[in-house]
C-alpha atoms as a PDB file:
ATOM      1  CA  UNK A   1       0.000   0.000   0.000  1.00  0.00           C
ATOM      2  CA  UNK A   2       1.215   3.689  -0.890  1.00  0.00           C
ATOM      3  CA  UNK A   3       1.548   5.721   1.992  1.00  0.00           C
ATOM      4  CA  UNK A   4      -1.370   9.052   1.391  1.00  0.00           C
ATOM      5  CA  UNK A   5       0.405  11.313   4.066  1.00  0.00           C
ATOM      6  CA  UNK A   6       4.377  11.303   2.704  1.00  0.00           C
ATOM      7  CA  UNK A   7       6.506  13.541   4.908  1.00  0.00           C
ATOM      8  CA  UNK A   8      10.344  14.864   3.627  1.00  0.00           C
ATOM      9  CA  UNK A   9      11.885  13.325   7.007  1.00  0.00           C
ATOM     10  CA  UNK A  10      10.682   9.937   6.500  1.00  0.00           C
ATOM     11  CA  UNK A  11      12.515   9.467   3.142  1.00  0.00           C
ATOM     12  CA  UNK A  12      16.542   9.631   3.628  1.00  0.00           C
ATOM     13  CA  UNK A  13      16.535  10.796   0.060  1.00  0.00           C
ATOM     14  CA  UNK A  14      16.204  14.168  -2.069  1.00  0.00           C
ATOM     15  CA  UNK A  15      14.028  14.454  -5.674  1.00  0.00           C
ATOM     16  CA  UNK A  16      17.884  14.751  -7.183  1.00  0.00           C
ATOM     17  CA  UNK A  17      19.107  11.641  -5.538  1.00  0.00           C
ATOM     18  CA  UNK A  18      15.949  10.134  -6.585  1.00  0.00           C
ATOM     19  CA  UNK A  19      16.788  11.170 -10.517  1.00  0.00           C
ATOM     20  CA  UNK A  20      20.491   9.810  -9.978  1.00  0.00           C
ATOM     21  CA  UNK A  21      19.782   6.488  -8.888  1.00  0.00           C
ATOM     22  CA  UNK A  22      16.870   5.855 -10.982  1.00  0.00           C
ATOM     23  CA  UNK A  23      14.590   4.806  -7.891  1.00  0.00           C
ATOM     24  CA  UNK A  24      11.174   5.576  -8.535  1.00  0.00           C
ATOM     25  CA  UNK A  25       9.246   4.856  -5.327  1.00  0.00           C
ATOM     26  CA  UNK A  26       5.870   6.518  -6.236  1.00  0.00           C
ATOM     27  CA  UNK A  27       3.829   3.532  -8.160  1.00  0.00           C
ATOM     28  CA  UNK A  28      -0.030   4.164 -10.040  1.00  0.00           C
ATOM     29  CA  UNK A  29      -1.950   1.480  -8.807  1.00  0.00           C
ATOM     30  CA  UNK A  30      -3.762   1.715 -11.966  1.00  0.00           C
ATOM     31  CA  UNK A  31      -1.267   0.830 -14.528  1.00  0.00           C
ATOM     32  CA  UNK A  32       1.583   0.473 -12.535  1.00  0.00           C
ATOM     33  CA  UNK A  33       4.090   3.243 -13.985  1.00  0.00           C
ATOM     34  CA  UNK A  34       6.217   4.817 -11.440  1.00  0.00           C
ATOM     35  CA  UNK A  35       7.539   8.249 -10.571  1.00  0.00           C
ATOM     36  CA  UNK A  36      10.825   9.941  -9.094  1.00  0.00           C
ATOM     37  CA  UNK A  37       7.982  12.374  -7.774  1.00  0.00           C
ATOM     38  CA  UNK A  38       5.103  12.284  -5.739  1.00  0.00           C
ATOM     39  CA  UNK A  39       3.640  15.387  -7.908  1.00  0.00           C
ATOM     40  CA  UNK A  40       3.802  13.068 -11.031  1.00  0.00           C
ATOM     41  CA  UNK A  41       2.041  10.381  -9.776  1.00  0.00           C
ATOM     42  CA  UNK A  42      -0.537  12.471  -8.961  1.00  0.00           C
ATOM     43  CA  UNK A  43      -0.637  14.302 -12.288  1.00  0.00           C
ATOM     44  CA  UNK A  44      -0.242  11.052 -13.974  1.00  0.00           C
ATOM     45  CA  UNK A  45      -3.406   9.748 -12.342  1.00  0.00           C
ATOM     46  CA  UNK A  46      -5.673  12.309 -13.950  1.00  0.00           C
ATOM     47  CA  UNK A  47      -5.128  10.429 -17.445  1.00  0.00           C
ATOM     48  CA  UNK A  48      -6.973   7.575 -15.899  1.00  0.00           C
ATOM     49  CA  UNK A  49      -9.475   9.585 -13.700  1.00  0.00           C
ATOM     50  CA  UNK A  50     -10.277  11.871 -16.659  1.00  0.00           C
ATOM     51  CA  UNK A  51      -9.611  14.941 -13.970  1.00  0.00           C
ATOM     52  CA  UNK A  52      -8.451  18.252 -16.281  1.00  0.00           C
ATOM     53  CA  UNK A  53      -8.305  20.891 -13.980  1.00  0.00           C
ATOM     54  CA  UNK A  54      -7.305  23.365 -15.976  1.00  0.00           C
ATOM     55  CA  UNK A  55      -9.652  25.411 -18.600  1.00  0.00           C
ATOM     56  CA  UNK A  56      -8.777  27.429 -21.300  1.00  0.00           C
ATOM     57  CA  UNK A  57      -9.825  30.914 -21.082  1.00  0.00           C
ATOM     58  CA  UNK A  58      -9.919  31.542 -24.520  1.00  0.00           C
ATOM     59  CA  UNK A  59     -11.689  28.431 -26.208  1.00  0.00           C
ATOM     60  CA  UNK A  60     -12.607  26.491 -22.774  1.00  0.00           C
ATOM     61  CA  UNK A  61     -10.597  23.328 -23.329  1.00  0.00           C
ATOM     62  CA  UNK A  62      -9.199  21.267 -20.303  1.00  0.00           C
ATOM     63  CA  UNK A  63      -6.531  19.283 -19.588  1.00  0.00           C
ATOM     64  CA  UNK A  64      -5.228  17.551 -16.618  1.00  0.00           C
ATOM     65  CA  UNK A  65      -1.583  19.294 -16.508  1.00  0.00           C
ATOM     66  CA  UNK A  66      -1.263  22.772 -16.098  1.00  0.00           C
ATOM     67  CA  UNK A  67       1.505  22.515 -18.731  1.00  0.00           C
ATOM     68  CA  UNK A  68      -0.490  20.735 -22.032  1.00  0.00           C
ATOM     69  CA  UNK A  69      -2.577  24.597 -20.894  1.00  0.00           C
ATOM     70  CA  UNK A  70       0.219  26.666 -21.581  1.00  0.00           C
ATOM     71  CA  UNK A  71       1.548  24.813 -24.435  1.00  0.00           C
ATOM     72  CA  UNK A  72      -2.201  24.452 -25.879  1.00  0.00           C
ATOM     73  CA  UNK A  73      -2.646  28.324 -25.436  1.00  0.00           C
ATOM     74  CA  UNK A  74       0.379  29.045 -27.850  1.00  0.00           C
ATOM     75  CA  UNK A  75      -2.362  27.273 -30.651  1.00  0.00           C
ATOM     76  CA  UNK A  76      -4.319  30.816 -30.131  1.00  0.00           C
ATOM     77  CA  UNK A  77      -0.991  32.611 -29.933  1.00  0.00           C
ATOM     78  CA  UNK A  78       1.048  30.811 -32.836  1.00  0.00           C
ATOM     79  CA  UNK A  79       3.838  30.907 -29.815  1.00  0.00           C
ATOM     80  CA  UNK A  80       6.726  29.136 -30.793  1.00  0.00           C
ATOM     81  CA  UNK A  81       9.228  29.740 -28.639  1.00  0.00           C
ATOM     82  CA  UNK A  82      11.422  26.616 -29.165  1.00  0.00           C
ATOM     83  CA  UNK A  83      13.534  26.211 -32.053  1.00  0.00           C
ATOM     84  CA  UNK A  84      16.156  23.847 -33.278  1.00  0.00           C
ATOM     85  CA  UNK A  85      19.408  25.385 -33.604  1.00  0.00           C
ATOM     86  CA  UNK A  86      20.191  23.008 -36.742  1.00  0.00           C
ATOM     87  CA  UNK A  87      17.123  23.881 -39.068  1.00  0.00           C
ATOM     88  CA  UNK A  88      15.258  26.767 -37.095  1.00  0.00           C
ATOM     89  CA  UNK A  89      12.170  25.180 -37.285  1.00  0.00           C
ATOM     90  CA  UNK A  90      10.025  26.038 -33.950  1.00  0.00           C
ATOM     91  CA  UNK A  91       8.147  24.590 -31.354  1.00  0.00           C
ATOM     92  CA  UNK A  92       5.317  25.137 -28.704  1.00  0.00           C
ATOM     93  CA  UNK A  93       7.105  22.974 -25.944  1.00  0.00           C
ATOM     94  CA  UNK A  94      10.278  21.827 -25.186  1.00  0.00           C
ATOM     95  CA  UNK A  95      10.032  18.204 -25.274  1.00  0.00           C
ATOM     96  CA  UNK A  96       8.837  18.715 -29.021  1.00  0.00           C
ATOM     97  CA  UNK A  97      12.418  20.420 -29.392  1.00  0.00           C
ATOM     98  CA  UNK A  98      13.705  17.913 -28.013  1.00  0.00           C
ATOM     99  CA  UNK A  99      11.753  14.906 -29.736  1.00  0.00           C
ATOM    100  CA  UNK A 100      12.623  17.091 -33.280  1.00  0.00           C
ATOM    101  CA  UNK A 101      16.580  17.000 -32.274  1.00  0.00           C
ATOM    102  CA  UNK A 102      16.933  13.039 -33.061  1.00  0.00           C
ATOM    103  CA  UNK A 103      15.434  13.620 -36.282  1.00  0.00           C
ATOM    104  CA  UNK A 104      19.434  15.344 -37.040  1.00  0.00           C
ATOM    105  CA  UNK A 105      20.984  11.962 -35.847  1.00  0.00           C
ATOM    106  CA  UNK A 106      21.058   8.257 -37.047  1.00  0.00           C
ATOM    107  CA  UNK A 107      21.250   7.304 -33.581  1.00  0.00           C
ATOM    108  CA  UNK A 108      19.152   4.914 -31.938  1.00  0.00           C
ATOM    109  CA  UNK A 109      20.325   3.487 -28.743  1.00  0.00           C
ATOM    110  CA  UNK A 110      17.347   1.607 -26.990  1.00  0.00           C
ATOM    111  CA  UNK A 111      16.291  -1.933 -28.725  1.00  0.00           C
ATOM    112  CA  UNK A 112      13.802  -4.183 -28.028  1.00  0.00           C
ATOM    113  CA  UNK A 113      14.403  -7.513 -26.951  1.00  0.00           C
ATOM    114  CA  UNK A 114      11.606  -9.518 -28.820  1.00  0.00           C
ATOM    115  CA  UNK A 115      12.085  -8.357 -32.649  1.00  0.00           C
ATOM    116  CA  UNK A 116      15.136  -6.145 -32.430  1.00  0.00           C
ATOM    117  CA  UNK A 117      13.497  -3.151 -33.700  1.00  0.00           C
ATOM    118  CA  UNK A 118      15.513   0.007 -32.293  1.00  0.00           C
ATOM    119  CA  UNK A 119      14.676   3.378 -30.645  1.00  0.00           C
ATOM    120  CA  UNK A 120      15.938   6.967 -30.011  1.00  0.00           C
ATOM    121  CA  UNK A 121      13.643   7.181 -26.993  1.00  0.00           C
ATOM    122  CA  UNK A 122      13.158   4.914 -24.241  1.00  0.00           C
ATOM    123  CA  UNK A 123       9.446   5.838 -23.643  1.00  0.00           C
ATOM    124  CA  UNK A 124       9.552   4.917 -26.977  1.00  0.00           C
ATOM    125  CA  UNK A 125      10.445   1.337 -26.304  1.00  0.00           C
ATOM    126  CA  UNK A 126       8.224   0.964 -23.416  1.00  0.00           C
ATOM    127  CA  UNK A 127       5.092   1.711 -26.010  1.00  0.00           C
ATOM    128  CA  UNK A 128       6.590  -0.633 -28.704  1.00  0.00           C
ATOM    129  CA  UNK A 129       7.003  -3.558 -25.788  1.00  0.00           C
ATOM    130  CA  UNK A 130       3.135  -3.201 -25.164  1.00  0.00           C
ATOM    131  CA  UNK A 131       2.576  -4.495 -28.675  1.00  0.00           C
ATOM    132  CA  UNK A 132       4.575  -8.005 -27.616  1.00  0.00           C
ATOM    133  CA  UNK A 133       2.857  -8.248 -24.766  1.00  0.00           C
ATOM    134  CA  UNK A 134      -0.760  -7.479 -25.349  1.00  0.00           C
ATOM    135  CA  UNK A 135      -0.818  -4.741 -22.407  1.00  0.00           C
ATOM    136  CA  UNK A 136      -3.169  -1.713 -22.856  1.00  0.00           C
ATOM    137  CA  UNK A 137      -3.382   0.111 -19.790  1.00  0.00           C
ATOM    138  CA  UNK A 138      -5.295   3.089 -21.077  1.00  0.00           C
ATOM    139  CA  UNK A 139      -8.843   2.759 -21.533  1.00  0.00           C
ATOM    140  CA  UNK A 140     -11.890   4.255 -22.642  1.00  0.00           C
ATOM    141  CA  UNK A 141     -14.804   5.022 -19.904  1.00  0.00           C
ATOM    142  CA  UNK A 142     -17.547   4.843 -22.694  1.00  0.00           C
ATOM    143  CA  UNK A 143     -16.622   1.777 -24.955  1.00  0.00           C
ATOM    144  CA  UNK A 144     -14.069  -0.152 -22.676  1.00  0.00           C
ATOM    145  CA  UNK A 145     -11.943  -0.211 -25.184  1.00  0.00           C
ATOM    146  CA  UNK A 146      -7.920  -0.125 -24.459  1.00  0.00           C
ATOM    147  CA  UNK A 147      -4.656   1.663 -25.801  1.00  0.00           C
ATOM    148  CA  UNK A 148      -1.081   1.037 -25.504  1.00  0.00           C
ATOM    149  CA  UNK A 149      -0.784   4.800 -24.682  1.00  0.00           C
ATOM    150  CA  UNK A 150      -2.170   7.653 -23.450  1.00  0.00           C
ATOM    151  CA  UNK A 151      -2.494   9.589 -27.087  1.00  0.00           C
ATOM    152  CA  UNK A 152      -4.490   7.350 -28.841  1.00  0.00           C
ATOM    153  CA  UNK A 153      -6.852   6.603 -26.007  1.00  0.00           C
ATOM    154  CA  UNK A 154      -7.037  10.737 -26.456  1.00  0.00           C
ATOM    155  CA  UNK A 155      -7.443  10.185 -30.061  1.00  0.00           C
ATOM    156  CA  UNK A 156      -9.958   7.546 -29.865  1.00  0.00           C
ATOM    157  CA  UNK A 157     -12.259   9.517 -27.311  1.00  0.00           C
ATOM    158  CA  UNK A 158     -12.908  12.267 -30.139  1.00  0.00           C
ATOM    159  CA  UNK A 159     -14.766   9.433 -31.918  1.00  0.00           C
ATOM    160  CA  UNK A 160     -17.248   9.851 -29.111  1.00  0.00           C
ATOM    161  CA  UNK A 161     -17.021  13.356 -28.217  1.00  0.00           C
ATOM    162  CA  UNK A 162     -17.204  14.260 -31.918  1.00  0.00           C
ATOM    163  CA  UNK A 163     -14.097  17.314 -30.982  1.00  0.00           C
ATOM    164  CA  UNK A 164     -12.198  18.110 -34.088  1.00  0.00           C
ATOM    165  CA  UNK A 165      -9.549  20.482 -33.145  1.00  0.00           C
ATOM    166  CA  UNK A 166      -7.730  20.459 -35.964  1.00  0.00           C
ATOM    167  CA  UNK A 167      -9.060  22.717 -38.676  1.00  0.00           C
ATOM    168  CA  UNK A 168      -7.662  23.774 -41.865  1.00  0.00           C
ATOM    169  CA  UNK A 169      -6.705  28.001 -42.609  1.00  0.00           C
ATOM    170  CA  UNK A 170      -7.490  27.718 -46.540  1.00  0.00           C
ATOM    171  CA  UNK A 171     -11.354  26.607 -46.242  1.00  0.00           C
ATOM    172  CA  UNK A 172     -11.841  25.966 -42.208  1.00  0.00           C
ATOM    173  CA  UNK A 173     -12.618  22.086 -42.352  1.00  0.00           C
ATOM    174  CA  UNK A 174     -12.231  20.776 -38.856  1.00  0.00           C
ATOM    175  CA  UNK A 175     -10.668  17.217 -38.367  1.00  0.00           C
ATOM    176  CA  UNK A 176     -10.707  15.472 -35.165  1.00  0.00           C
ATOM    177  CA  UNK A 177      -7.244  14.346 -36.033  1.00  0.00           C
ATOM    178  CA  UNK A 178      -3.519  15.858 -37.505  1.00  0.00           C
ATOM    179  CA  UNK A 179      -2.893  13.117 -39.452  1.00  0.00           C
ATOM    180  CA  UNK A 180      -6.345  13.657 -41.334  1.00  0.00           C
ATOM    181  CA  UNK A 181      -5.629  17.657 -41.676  1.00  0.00           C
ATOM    182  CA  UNK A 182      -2.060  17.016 -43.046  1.00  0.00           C
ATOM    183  CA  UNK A 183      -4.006  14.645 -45.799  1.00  0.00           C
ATOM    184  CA  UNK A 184      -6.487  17.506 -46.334  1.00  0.00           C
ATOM    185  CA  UNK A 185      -4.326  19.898 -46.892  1.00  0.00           C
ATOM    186  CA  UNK A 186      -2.712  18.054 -49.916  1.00  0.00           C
ATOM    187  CA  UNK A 187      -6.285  18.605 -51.647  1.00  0.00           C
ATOM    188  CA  UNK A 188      -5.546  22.848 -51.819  1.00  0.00           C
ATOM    189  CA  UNK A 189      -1.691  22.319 -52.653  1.00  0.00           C
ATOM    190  CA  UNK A 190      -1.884  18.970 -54.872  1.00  0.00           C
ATOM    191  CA  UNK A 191       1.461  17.678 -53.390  1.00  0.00           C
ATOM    192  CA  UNK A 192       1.785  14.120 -52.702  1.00  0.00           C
ATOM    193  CA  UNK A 193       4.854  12.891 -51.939  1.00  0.00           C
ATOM    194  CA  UNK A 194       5.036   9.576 -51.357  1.00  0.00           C
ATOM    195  CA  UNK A 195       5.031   8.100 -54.985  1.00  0.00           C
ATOM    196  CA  UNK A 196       5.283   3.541 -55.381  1.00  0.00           C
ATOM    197  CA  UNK A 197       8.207   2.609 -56.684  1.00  0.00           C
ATOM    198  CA  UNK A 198       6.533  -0.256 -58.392  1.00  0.00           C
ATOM    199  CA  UNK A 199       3.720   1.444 -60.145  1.00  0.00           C
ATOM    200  CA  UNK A 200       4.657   5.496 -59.699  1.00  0.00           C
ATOM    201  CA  UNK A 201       1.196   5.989 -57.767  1.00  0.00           C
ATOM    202  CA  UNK A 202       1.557   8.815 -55.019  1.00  0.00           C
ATOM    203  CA  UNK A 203       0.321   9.615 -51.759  1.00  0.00           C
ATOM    204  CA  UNK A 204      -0.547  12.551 -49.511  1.00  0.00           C
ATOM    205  CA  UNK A 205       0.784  10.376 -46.585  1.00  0.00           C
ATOM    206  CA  UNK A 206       3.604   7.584 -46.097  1.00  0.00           C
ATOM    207  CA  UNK A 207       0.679   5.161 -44.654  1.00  0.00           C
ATOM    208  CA  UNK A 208      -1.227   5.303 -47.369  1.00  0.00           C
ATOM    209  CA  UNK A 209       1.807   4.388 -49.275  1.00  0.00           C
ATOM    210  CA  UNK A 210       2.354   1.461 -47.400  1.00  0.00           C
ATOM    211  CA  UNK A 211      -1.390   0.182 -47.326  1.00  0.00           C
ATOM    212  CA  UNK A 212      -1.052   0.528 -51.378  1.00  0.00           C
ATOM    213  CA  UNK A 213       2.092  -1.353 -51.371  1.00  0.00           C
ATOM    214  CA  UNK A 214      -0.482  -5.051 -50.382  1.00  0.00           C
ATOM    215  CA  UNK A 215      -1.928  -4.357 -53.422  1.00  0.00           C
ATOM    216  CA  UNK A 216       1.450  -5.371 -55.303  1.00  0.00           C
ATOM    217  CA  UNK A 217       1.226  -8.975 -53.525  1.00  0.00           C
ATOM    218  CA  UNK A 218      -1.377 -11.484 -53.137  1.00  0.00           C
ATOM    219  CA  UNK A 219      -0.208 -11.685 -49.451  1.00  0.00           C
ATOM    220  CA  UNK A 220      -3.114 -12.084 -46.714  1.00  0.00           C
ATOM    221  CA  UNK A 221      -1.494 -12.711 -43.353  1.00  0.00           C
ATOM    222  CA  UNK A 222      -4.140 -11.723 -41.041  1.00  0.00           C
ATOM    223  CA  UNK A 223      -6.872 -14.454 -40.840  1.00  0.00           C
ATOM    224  CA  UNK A 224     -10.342 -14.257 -38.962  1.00  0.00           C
ATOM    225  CA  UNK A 225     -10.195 -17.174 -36.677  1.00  0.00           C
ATOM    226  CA  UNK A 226     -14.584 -17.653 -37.499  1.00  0.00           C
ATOM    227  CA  UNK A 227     -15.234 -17.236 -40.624  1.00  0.00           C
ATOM    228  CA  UNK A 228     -11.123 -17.867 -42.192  1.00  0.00           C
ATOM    229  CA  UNK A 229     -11.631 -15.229 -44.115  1.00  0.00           C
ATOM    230  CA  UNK A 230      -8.374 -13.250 -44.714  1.00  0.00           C
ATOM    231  CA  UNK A 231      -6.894  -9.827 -44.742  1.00  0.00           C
ATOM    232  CA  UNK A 232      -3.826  -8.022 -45.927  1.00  0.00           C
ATOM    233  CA  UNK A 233      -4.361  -5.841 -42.992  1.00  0.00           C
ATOM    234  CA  UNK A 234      -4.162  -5.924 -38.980  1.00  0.00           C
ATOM    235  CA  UNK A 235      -6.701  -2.681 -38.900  1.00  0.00           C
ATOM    236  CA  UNK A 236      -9.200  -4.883 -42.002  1.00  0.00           C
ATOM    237  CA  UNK A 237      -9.529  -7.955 -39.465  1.00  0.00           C
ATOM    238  CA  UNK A 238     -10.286  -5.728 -36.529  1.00  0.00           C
ATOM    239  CA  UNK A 239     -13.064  -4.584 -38.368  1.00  0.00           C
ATOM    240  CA  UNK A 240     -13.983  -7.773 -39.775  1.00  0.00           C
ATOM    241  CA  UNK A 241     -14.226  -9.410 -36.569  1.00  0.00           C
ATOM    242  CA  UNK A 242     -17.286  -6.971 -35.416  1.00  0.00           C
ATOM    243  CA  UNK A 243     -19.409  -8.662 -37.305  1.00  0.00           C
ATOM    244  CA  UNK A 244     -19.027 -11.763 -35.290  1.00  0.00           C
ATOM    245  CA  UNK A 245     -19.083 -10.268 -32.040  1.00  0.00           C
ATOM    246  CA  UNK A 246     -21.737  -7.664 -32.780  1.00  0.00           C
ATOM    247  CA  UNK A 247     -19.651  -5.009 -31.743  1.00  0.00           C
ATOM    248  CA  UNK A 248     -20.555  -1.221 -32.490  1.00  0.00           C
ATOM    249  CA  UNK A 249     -18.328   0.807 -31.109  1.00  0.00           C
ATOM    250  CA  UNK A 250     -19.635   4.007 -33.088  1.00  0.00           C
ATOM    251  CA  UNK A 251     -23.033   5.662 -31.704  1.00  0.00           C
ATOM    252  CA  UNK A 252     -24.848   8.512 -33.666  1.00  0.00           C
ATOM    253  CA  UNK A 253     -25.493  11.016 -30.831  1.00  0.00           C
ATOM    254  CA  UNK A 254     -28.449  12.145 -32.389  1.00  0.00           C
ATOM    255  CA  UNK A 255     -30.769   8.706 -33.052  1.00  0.00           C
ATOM    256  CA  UNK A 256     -28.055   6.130 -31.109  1.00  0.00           C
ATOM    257  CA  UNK A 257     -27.678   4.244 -34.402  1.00  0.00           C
ATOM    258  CA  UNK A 258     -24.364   2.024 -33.990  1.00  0.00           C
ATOM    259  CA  UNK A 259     -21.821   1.313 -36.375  1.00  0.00           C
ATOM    260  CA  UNK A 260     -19.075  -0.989 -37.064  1.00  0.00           C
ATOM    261  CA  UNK A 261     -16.561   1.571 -37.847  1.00  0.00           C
ATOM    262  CA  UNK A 262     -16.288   5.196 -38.430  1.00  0.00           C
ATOM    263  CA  UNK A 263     -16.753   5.759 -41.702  1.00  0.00           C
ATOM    264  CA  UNK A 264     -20.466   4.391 -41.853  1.00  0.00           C
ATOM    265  CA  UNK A 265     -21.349   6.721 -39.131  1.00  0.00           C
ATOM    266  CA  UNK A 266     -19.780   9.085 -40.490  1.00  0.00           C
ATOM    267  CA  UNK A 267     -21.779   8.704 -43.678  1.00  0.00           C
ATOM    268  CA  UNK A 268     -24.649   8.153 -41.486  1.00  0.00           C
ATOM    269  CA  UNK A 269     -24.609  12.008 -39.695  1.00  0.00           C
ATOM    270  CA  UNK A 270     -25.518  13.399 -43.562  1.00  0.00           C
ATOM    271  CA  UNK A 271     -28.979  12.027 -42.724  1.00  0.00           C
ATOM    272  CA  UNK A 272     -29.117  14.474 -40.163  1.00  0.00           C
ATOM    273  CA  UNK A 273     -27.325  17.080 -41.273  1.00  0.00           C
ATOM    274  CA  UNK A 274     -28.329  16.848 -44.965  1.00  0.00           C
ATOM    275  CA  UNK A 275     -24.886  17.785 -45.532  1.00  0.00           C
ATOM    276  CA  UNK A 276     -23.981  16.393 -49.508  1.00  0.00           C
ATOM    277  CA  UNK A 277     -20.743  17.113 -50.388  1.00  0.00           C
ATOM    278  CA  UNK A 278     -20.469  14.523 -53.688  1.00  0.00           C
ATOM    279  CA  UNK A 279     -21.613  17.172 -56.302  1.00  0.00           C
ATOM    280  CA  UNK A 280     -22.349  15.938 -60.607  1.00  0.00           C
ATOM    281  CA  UNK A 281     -20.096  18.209 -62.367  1.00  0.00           C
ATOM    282  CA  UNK A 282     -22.722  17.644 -65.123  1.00  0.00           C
ATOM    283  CA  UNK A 283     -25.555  19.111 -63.684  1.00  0.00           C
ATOM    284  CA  UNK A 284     -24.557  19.948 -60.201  1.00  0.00           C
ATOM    285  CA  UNK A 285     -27.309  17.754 -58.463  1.00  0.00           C
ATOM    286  CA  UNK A 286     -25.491  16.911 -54.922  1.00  0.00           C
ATOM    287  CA  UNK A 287     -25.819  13.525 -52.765  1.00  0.00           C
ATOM    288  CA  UNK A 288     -24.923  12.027 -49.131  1.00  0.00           C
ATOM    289  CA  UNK A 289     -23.005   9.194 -50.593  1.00  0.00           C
ATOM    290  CA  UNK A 290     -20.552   8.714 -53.360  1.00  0.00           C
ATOM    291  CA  UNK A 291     -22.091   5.908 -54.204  1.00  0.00           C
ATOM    292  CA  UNK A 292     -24.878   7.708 -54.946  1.00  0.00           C
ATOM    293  CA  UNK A 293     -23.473  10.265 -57.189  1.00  0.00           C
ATOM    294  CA  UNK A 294     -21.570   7.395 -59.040  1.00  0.00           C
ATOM    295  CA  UNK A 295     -25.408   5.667 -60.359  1.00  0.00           C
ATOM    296  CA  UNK A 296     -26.369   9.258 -61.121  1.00  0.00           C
ATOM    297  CA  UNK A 297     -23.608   9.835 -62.775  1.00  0.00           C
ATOM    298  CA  UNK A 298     -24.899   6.681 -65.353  1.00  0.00           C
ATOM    299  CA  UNK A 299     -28.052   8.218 -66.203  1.00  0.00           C
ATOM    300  CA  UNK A 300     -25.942  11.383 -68.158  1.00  0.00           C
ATOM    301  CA  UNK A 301     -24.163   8.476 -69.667  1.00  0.00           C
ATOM    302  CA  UNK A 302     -27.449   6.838 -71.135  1.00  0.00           C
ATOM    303  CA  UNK A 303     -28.482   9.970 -72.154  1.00  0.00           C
ATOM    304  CA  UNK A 304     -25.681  10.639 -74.334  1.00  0.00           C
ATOM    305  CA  UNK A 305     -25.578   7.380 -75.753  1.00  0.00           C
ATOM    306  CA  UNK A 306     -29.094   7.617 -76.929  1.00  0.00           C
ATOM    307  CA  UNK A 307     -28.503  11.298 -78.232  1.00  0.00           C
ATOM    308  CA  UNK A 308     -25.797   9.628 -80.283  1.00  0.00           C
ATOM    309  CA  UNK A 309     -28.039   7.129 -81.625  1.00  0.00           C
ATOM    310  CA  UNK A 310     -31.038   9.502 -82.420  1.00  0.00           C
ATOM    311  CA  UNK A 311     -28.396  12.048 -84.148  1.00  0.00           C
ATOM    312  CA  UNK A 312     -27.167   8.661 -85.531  1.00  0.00           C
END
């Protein structure tokens, strides 16, 4: 048991002597990290509580440290007031400076001990061990469901939440993540540059690149352990799998609706929104699904083809 009332005189030890010798002695009974620090464990615990003390003035966002505040206020700001010394580019915290700095060196001095794979950062490897064995101590309070760390469970709660704080300065598109943005934003510029090198195709983003890359092999090494049925991807089972279990894990807030995966409720909010954004360039008629638009699209087809024939 973890003492609640810690007094300085009972511990022979200072925080320094603490960060020489690599003793942690504060432990969350949660997941079981531990801390130099009593004043990180009990920040640390907030990730699990879902405690975030601390409000943005501006927009009214919260977060459990008072420093993801201050570094989340520079996004109203544009604040950068880290930058690397090697290519000036700058930061809104320090540990992103720091992060950024490896980027300048090969060097990768932590390695895993299951597959070899190697890392610059050591909190690094203890996220990549999770994957070996299984552990996912962060998880979500409406759907159960568990991360390796603490960002995706962040990511993953948007799904529910439906926050997208990520929004685009050429047409104001809000995404709910970066990685979606940074794909966006390829659709105003055109760049793409992650190109095959088997068939030349490009990409907006390196993972789309490597999905494509499957569809050079006939490879399916994911297999669905029901039905046999088999996947080139990790992410396609996963989804797969739902429809033996019966699992929805994606709720329209507005009639409760559940989905499979995102992108059917996703496609299922136009309903309520009556947003169409899949437009005929023929005669501008505008529908919820692309689907939709490509069987429309057939009927100017028929009609040309018969014009032909009549002028014929």
């Amino acid at each position: 048991p973890h003492c609640q009332n810690l007094n300085r005189s009972e511990f022979p030890w200072s925080n320094k002597t603490l960060i020489h010798t690599n003793e942690k002695p504060f432990s969350c009974g949660t997941c079981g990290k531990s801390f130099h620090q009593k004043s990180n464990l009990i920040s640390h615990i907030r990730i699990h509580t879902d405690e975030k003390p601390f409000s943005c003035g501006t927009c009214g966002k919260s977060f459990c440290q008072k420093s993801n505040l201050i570094s989340h206020k520079r996004t109203h700001t544009d604040e950068k007031p880290f930058s690397c010394r090697t290519c000036g580019k700058g930061f809104r915290q320090k540990s992103s400076l720091i992060s950024h700095m490896w980027t300048h060196t090969d060097e990768e001095i932590f390695s895993c001990g299951s597959c070899g794979k190697n890392f610059r950062h050591q909190s690094s490897l203890t996220i990549h061990m999770r994957v070996h064995t299984g552990e996912n101590p962060f998880s979500c309070r409406t759907c159960g469901k568990g991360f390796h760390d603490g960002s995706s469970l962040t990511s993953h709660m948007r799904t529910h939440t439906g926050e997208k704080p990520f929004s685009c300065r050429t047409c104001g598109k809000r995404f709910s993540q970066q990685s979606n943005l940074t794909s966006h934003l390829s659709t105003h510029t055109g760049k793409k540059p992650f190109s095959c090198g088997t068939c030349g195709k490009c990409f907006c983003q390196k993972s789309s690149l490597i999905s494509h890359m499957w569809s050079h092999t006939d490879e399916k090494s994911f297999s669905c352990g029901s039905c046999g049925k088999e996947f080139r991807h990790q992410s396609s089972l996963t989804i797969h799998m739902r429809v033996h279990t019966g699992e929805k894990p994606f709720s329209c807030r507005t009639c409760g609706k559940g989905f499979h995966h995102k992108s059917s409720l996703t496609s299922h909010m136009r309903v309520h929104t009556g947003e169409k954004p899949f437009s005929c360039r023929t005669c501008g008629k505008s529908f919820h699904h692309k689907g939709n638009l490509t069987r429309h699209l057939s009927t100017h087809t028929e009609v040309q083809c018969l014009m032909q024939r009549v002028g014929g």
